[in-house]
C-alpha atoms as a PDB file:
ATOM      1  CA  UNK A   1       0.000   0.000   0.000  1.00  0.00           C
ATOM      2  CA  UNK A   2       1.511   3.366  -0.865  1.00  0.00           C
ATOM      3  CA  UNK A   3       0.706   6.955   1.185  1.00  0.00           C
ATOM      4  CA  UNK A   4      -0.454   9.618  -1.312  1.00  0.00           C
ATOM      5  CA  UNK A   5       2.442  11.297  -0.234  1.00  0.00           C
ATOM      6  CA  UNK A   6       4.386   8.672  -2.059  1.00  0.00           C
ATOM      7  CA  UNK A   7       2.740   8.980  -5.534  1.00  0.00           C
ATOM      8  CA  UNK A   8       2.996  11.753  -7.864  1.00  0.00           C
ATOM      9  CA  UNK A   9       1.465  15.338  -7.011  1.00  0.00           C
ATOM     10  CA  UNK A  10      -1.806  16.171  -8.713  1.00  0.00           C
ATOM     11  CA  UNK A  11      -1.818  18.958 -11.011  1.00  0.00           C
ATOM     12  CA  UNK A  12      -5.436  19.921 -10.274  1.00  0.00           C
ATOM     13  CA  UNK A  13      -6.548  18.159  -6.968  1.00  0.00           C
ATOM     14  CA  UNK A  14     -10.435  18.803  -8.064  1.00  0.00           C
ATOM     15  CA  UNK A  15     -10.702  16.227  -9.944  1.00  0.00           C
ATOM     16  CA  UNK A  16      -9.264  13.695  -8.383  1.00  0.00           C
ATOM     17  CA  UNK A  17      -6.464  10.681  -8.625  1.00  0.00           C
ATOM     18  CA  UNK A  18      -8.291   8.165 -11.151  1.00  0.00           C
ATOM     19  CA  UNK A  19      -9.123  11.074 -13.493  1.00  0.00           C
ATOM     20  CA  UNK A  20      -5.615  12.080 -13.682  1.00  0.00           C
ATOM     21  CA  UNK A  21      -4.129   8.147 -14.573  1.00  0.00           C
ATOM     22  CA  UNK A  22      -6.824   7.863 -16.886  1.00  0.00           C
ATOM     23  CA  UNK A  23      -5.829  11.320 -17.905  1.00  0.00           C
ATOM     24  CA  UNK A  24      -2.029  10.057 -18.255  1.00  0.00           C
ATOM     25  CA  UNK A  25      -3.316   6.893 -19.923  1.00  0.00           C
ATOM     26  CA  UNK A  26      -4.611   8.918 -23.109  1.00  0.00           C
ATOM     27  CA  UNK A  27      -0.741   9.539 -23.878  1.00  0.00           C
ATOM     28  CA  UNK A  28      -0.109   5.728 -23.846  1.00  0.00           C
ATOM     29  CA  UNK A  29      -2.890   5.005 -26.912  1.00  0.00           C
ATOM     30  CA  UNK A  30      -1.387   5.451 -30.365  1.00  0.00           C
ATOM     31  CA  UNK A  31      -4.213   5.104 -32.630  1.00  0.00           C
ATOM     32  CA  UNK A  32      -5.667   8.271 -33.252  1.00  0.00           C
ATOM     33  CA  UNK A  33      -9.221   7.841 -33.449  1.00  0.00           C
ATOM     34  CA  UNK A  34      -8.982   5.535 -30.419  1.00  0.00           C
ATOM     35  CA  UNK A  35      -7.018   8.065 -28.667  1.00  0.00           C
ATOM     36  CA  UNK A  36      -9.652  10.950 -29.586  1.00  0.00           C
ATOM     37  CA  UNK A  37     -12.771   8.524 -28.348  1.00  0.00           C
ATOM     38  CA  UNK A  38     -11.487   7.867 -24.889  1.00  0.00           C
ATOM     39  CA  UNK A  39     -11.031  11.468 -24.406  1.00  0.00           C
ATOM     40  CA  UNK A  40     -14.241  12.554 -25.122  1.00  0.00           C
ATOM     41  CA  UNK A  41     -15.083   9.526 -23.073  1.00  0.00           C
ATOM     42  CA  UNK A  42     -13.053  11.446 -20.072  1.00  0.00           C
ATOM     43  CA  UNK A  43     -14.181  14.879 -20.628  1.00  0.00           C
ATOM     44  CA  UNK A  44     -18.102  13.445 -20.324  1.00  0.00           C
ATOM     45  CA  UNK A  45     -16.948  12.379 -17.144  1.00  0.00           C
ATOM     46  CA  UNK A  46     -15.161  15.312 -16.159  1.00  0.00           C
ATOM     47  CA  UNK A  47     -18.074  17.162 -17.051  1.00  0.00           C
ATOM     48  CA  UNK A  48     -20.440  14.821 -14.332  1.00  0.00           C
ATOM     49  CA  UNK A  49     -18.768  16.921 -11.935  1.00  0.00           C
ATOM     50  CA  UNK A  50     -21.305  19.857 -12.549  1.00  0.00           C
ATOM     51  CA  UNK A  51     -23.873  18.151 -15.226  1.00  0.00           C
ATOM     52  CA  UNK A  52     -25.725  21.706 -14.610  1.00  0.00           C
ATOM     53  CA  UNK A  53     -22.737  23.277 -16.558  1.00  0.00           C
ATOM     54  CA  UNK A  54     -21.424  20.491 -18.692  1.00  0.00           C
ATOM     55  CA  UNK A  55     -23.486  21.680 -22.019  1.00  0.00           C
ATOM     56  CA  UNK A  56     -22.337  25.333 -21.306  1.00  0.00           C
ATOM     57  CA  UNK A  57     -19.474  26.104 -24.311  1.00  0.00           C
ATOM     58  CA  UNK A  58     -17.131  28.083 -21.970  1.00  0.00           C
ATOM     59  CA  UNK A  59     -17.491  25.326 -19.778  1.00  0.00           C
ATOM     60  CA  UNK A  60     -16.807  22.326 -22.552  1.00  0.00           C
ATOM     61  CA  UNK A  61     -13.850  24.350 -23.226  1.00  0.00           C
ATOM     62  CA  UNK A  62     -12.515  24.536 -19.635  1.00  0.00           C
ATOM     63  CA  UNK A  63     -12.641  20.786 -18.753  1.00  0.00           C
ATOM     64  CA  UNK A  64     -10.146  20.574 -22.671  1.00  0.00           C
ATOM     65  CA  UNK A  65      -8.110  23.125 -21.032  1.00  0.00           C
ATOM     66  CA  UNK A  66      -7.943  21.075 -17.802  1.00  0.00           C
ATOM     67  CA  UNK A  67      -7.599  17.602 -19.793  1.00  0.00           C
ATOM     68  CA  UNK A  68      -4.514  19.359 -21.212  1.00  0.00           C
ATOM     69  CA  UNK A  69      -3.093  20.952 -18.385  1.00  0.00           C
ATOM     70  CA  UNK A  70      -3.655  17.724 -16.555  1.00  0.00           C
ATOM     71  CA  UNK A  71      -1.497  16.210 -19.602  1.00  0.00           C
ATOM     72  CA  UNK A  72       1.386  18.782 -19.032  1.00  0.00           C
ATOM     73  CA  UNK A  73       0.533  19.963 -23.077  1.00  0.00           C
ATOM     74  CA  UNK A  74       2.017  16.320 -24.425  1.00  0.00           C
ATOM     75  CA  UNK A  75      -1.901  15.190 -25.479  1.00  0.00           C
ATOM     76  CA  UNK A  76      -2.184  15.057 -29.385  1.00  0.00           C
ATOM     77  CA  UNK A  77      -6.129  15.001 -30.152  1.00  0.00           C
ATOM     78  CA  UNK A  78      -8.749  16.904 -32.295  1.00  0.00           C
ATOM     79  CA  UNK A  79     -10.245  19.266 -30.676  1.00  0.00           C
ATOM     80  CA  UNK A  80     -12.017  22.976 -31.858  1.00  0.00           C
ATOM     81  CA  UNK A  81     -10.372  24.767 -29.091  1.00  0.00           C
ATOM     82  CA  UNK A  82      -6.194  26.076 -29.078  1.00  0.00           C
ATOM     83  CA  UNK A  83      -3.818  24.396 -26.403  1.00  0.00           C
ATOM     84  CA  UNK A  84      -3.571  26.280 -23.325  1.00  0.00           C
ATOM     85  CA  UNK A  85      -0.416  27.910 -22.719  1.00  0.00           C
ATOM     86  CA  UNK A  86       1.060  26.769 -19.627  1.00  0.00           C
ATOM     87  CA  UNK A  87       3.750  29.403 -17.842  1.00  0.00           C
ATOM     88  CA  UNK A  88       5.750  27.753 -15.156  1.00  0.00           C
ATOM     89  CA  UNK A  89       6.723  30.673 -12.682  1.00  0.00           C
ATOM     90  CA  UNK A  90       9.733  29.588 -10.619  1.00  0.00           C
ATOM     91  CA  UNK A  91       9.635  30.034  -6.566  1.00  0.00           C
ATOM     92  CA  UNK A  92      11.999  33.111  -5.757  1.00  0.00           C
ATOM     93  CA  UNK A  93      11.730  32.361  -1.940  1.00  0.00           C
ATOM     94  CA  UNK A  94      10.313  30.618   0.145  1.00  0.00           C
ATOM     95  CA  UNK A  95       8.981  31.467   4.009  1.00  0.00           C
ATOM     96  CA  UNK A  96      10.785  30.536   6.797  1.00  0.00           C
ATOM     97  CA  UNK A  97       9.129  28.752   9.459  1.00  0.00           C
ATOM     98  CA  UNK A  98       9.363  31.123  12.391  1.00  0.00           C
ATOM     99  CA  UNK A  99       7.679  28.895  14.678  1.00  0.00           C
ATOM    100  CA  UNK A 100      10.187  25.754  14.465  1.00  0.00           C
ATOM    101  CA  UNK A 101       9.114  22.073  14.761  1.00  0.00           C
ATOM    102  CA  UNK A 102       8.296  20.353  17.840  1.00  0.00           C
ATOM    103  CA  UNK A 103       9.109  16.407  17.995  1.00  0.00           C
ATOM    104  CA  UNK A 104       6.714  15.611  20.910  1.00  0.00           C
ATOM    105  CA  UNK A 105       3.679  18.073  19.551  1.00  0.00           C
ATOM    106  CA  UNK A 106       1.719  16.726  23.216  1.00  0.00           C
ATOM    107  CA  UNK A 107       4.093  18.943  25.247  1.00  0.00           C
ATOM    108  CA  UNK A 108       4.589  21.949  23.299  1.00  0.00           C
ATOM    109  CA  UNK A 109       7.385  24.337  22.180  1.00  0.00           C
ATOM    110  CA  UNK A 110       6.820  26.245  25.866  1.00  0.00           C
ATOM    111  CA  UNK A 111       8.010  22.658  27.622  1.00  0.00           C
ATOM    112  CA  UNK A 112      11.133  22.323  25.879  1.00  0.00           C
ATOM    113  CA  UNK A 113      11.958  26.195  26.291  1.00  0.00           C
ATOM    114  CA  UNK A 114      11.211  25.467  30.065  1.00  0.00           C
ATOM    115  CA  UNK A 115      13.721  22.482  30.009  1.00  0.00           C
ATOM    116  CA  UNK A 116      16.356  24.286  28.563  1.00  0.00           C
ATOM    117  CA  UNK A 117      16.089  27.406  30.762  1.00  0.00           C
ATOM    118  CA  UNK A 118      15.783  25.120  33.992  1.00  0.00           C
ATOM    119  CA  UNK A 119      18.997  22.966  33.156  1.00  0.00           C
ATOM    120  CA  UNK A 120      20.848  26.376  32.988  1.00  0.00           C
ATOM    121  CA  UNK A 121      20.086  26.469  37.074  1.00  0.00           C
ATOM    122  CA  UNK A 122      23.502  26.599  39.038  1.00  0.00           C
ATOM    123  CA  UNK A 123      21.601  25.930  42.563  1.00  0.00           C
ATOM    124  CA  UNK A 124      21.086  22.326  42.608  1.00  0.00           C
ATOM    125  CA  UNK A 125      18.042  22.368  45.424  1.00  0.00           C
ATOM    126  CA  UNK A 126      16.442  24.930  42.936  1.00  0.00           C
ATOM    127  CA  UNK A 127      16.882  23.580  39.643  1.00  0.00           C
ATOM    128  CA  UNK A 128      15.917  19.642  41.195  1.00  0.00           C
ATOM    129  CA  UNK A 129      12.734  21.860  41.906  1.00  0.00           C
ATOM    130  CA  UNK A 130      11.911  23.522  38.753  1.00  0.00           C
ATOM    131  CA  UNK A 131      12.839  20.308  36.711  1.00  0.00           C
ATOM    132  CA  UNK A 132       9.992  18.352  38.678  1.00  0.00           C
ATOM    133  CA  UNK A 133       7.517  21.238  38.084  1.00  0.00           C
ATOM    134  CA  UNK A 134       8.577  20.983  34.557  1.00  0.00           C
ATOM    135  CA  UNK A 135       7.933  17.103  34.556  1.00  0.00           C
ATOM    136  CA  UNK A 136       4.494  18.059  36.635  1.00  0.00           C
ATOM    137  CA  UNK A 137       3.387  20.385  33.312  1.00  0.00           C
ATOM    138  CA  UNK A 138       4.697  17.696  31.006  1.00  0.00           C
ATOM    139  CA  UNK A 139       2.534  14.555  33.131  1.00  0.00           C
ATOM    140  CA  UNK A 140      -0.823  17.145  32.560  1.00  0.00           C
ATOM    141  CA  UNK A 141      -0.124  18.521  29.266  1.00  0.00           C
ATOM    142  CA  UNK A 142       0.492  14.422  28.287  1.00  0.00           C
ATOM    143  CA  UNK A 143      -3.418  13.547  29.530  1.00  0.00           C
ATOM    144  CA  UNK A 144      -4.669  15.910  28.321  1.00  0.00           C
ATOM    145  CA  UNK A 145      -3.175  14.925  25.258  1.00  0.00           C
ATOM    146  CA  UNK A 146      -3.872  11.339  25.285  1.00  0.00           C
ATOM    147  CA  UNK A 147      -6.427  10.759  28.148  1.00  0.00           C
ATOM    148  CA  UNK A 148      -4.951   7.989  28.827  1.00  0.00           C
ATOM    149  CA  UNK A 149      -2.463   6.769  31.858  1.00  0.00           C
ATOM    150  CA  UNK A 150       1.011   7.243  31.721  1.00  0.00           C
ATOM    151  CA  UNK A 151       3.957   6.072  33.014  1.00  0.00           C
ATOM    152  CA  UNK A 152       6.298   8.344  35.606  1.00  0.00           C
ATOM    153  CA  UNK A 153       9.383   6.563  33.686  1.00  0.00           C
ATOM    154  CA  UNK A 154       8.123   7.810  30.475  1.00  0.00           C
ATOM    155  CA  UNK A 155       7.908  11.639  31.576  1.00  0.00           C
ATOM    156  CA  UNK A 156      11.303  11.428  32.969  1.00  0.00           C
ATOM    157  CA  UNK A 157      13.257   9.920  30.039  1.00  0.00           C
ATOM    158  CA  UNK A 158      11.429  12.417  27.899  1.00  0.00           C
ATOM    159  CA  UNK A 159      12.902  15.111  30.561  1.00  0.00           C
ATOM    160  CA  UNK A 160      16.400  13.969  29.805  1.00  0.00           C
ATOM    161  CA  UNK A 161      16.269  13.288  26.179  1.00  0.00           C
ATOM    162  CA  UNK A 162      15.061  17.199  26.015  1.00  0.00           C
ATOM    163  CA  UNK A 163      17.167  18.436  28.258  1.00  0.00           C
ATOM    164  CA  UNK A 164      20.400  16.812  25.917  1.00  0.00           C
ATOM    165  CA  UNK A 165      22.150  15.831  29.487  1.00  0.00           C
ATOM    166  CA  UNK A 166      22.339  13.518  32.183  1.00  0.00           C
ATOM    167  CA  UNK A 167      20.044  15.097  34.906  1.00  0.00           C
ATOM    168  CA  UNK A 168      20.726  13.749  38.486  1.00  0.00           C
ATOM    169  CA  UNK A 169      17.043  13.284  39.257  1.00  0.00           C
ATOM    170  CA  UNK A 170      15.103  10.491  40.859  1.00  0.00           C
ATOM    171  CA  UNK A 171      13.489   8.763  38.090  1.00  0.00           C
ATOM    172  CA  UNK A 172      11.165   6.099  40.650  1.00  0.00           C
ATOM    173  CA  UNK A 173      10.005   9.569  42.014  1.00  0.00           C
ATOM    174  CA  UNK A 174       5.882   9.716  41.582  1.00  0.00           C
ATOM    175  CA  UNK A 175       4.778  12.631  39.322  1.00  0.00           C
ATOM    176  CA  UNK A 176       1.381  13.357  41.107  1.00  0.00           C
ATOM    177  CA  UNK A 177      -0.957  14.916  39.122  1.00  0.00           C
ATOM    178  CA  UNK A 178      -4.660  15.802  40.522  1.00  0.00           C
ATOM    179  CA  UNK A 179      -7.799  15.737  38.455  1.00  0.00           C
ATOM    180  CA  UNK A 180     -10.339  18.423  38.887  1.00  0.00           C
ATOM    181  CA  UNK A 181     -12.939  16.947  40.879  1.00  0.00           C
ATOM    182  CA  UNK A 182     -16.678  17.925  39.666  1.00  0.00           C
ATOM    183  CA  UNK A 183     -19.024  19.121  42.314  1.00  0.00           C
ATOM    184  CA  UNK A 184     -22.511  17.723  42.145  1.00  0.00           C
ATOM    185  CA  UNK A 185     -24.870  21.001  41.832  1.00  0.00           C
ATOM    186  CA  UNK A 186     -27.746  20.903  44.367  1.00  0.00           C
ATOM    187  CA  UNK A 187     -31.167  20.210  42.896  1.00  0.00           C
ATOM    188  CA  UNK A 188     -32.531  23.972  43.177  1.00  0.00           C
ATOM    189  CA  UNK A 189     -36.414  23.878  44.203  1.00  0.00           C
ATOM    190  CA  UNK A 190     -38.667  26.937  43.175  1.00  0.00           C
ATOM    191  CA  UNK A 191     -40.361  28.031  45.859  1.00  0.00           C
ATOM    192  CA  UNK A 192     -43.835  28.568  45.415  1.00  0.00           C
ATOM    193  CA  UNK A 193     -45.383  32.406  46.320  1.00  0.00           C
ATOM    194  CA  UNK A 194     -48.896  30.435  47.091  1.00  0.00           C
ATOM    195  CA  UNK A 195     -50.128  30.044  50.579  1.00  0.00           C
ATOM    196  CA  UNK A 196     -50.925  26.127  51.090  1.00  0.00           C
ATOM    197  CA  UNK A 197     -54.775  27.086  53.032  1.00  0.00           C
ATOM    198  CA  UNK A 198     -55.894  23.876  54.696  1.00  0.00           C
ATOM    199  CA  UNK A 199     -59.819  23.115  53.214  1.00  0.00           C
ATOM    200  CA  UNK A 200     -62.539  22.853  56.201  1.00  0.00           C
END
C-alpha cells in the first residue's frame, strides 16, 4: 500500500487521482481515433462533476483546457479549441518557518523552552525543583493529550532526552498529578409564592 504522499502530485486536486491516470493513460494510446474517443469519453466524465454546466461552451472548453493541463501539453487530439499555454513561474523564496518544529507536539514548544532554561540552574536544590515542576506540566499537558495513563518513567526519560544531558534526578520519584474533581450542583427547588390554606 503506498501513502499519497508517495505517488505523484496532482496537477489539479479537483478532480481527483483516477481522473488524472486515466488522464495520463490517453498519452499511452497510439491510434488516433482511439485516442480521440477515450477522451471525449473522459471529458463526459469530467463534465459529471457539474452536469448543470457540462453543455455550457465556456465550460466544454474549460474541462479541454484542464484535460490538457492535466497532460502537461504532451496530449495530441482533435479538438475545436487552441492548447492552453502553460507558464511555469519559478519560486523566488520561500517562508521561513518562524515557529520551528516540535518532535513531541503533546508537550509543546513552551516545555522544551522550560527544560532548557531550567537545566541552565547553578543551585542544585532549585533547579531539582523547577525540573519536577517541569515534569508536573509535562505529566498534565500528556493527559490531556492522550487521556490515557502514563507512566512516571516515560515523563522522565522524555525530561532527559530534552534536556540533551544527564540530569541527576530520581526517576522512581511519583509525578502526582490531581484531576479536577466535579461538584454535584444541588437540585434547586422553586419556591412557590402560594399560601398552602388547609380546606374545612
Amino acid at each position: 500500500m503506498k501513502y499519497n504522499t508517495q505517488l505523484t502530485p496532482l496537477i489539479i486536486p479537483e478532480y481527483g487521482r483516477h481522473i488524472h491516470s486515466m488522464a495520463n493513460s490517453l498519452l499511452d494510446i497510439k491510434d488516433n481515433e482511439k485516442r480521440n474517443q477515450q477522451a471525449q469519453v473522459l471529458i463526459n466524465i469530467m463534465g459529471n462533476l457539474n452536469p448543470h454546466l457540462r453543455d455550457v461552451e465556456e465550460y466544454k472548453h474549460k474541462l479541454w483546457d484542464h484535460l490538457f493541463i492535466m497532460c502537461n501539453n504532451k496530449l495530441e487530439i482533435d479538438v475545436p479549441y487552441e492548447k492552453p499555454k502553460i507558464k511555469k513561474t519559478a519560486i523566488k523564496a520561500r517562508i521561513n518557518n518562524t515557529q520551528g518544529t516540535v518532535k513531541n507536539k503533546h508537550y509543546g514548544k513552551l516545555i522544551i523552552m522550560l527544560i532548557k532554561e531550567a537545566v541552565k540552574i547553578k543551585e542544585k536544590e532549585l533547579r531539582t525543583h523547577a525540573l519536577e515542576q517541569v515534569a508536573l506540566q509535562m505529566k498534565r499537558s500528556y493527559l490531556n493529550w492522550n487521556q490515557t495513563n502514563v507512566q512516571d518513567l516515560q515523563i522522565w526519560s522524555d525530561l532527559e532526552n530534552f534536556s540533551e544531558e544527564k540530569l541527576d534526578l530520581d526517576l522512581t520519584k511519583i509525578i502526582p498529578v490531581f484531576q479536577p474533581q466535579t461538584i454535584r450542583k444541588k437540585t434547586f427547588y422553586k419556591k412557590s409564592n402560594r399560601k398552602h390554606y388547609s380546606k374545612k
